[in-house]
Protein backbone atom coordinates (compact mmCIF):
# COMPACT_ATOMS: atom_id res chain seq x y z
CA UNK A 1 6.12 12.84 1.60
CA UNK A 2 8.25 14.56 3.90
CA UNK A 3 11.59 14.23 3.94
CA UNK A 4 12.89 12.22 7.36
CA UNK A 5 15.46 14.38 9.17
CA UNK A 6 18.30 11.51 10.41
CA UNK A 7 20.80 12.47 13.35
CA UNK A 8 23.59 10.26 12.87
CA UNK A 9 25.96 10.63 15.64
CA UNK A 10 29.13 8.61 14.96
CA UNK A 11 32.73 8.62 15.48
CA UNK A 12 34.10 5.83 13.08
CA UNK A 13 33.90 7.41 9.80
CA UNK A 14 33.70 3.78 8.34
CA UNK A 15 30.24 3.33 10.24
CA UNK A 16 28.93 6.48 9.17
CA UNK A 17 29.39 6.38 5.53
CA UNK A 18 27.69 2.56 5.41
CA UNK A 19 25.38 3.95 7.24
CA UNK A 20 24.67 7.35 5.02
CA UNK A 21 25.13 5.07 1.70
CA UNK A 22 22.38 2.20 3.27
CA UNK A 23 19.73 5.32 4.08
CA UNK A 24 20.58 7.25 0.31
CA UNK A 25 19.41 3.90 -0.96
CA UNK A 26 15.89 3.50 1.04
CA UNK A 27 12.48 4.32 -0.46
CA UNK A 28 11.79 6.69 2.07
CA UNK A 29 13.22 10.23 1.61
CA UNK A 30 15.53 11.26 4.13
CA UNK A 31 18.39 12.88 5.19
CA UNK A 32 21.33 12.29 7.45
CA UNK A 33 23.05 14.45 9.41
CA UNK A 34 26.68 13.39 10.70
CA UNK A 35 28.54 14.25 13.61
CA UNK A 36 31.41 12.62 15.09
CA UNK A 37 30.93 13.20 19.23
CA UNK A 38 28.89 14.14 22.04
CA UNK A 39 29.54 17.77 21.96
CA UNK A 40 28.74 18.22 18.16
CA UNK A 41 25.52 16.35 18.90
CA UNK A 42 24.31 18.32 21.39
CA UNK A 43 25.65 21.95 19.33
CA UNK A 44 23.29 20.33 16.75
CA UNK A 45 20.38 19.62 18.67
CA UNK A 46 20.63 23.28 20.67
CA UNK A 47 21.67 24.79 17.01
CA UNK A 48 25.00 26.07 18.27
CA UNK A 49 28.27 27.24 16.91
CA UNK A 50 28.26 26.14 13.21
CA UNK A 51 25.16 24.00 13.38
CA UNK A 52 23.05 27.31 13.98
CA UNK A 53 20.87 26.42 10.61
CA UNK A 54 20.23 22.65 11.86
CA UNK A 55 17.41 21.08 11.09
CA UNK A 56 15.74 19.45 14.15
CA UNK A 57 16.09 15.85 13.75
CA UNK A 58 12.83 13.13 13.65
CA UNK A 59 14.93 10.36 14.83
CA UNK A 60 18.89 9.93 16.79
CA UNK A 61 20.87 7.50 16.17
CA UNK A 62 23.48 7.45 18.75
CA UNK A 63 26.76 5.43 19.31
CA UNK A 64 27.32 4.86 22.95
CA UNK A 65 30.97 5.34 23.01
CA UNK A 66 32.46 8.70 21.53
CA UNK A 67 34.86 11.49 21.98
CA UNK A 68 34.38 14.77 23.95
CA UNK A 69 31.42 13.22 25.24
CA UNK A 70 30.40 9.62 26.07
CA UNK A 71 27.28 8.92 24.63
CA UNK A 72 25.43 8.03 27.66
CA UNK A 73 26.12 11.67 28.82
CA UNK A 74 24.21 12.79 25.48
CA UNK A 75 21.04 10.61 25.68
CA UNK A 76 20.80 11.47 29.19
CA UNK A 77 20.82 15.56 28.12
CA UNK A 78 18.41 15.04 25.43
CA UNK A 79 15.90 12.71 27.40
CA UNK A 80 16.45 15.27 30.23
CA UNK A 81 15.64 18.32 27.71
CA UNK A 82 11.79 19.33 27.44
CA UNK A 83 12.39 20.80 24.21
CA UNK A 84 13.92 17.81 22.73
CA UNK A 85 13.04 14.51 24.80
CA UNK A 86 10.66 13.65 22.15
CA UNK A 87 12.74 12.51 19.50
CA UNK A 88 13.22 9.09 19.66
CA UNK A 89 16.73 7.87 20.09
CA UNK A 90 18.13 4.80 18.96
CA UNK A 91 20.88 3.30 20.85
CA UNK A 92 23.31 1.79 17.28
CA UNK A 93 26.30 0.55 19.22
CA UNK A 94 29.18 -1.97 19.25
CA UNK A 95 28.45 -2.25 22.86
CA UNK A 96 27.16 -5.73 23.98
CA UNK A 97 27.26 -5.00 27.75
CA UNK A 98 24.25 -5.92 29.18
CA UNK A 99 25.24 -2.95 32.32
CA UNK A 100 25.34 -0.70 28.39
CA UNK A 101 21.25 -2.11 27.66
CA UNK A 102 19.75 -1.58 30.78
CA UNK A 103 21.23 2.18 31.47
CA UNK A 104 20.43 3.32 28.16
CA UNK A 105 16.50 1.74 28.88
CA UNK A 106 16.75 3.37 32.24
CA UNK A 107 18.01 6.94 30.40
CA UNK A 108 14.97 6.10 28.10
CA UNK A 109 16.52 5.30 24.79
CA UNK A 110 13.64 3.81 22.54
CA UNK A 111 15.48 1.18 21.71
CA UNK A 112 19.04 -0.42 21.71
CA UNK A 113 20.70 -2.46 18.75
CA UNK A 114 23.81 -3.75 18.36
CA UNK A 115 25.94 -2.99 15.73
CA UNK A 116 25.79 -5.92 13.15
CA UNK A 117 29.23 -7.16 11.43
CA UNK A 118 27.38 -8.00 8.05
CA UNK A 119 26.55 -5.79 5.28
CA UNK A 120 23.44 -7.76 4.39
CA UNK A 121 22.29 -7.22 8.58
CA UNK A 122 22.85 -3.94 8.28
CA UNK A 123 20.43 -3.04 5.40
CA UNK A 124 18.43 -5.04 7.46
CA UNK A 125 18.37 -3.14 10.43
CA UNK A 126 18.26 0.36 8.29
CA UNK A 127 14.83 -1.54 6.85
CA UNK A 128 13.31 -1.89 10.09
CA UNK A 129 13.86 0.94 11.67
CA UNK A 130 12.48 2.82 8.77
CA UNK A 131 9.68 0.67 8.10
CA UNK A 132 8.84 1.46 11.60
CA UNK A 133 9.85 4.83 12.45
CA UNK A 134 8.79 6.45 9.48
CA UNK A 135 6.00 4.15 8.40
CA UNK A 136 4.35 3.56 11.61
CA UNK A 137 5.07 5.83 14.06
CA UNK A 138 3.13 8.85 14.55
CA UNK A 139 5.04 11.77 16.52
CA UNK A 140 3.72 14.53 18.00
CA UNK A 141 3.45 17.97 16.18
CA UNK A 142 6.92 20.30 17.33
CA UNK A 143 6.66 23.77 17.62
CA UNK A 144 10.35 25.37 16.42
């Protein structure tokens, strides 16, 4: 089985350590990536700077609101990149704006979920989006 390449890209350290310890404990192998804004995301994703060995990600999972740059700016690069407009981004925000849903739809994020407050609805969530993203889905081959 191969091993499911996670961009996590989240400023509250809090957030991305629950979310690193909730994917370690899945049944499907994967691994996740950290960064903490926009521009780190999108170093990653064009291999820049430090991130020049970066594996390219199967999934995104992006907070809207960050540092350096918003999040909005950085799904609307990526879904605006040829090279990279394939990987499905998944909108993992505090945000409940409903302005926040429909831009991020109309950027084409795959989907948008709002950051649960409960442990237990976060496993939940982590669940889900594995059992469908990396047990359903079927992505196109990606030449490096």
């Amino acid at each position: 089985m191969k091993i499911v390449e996670i961009l996590l890209v989240e400023d509250n350290e809090a957030d991305a350590f629950l979310m690193q310890e909730v994917f370690q404990e899945s049944s499907y192998r994967n691994k996740v990536n950290v960064v903490a804004n926009g521009l780190e995301a999108m170093e990653f994703l064009h291999r820049k700077g430090s991130y020049e060995n970066a594996p390219r990600p199967d999934i995104i999972l992006l907070d809207l609101n960050l540092p350096k740059k918003d999040g909005r700016a950085v799904l609307e690069e990526v879904k605006g990149d040829p090279n990279l407009k394939a990987i499905p981004v998944i909108v993992l925000t505090t945000s409940e704006s409903e302005e926040d849903v429909k831009k991020s739809y109309d950027s084409h994020a795959n989907c948008y979920i709002t950051k649960p407050m409960e442990l237990d609805q976060t496993y939940r969530i982590v669940q889900v989006i594995q059992d469908f993203w990396f047990g359903m889905v079927r992505f196109p081959k990606v030449s490096e």
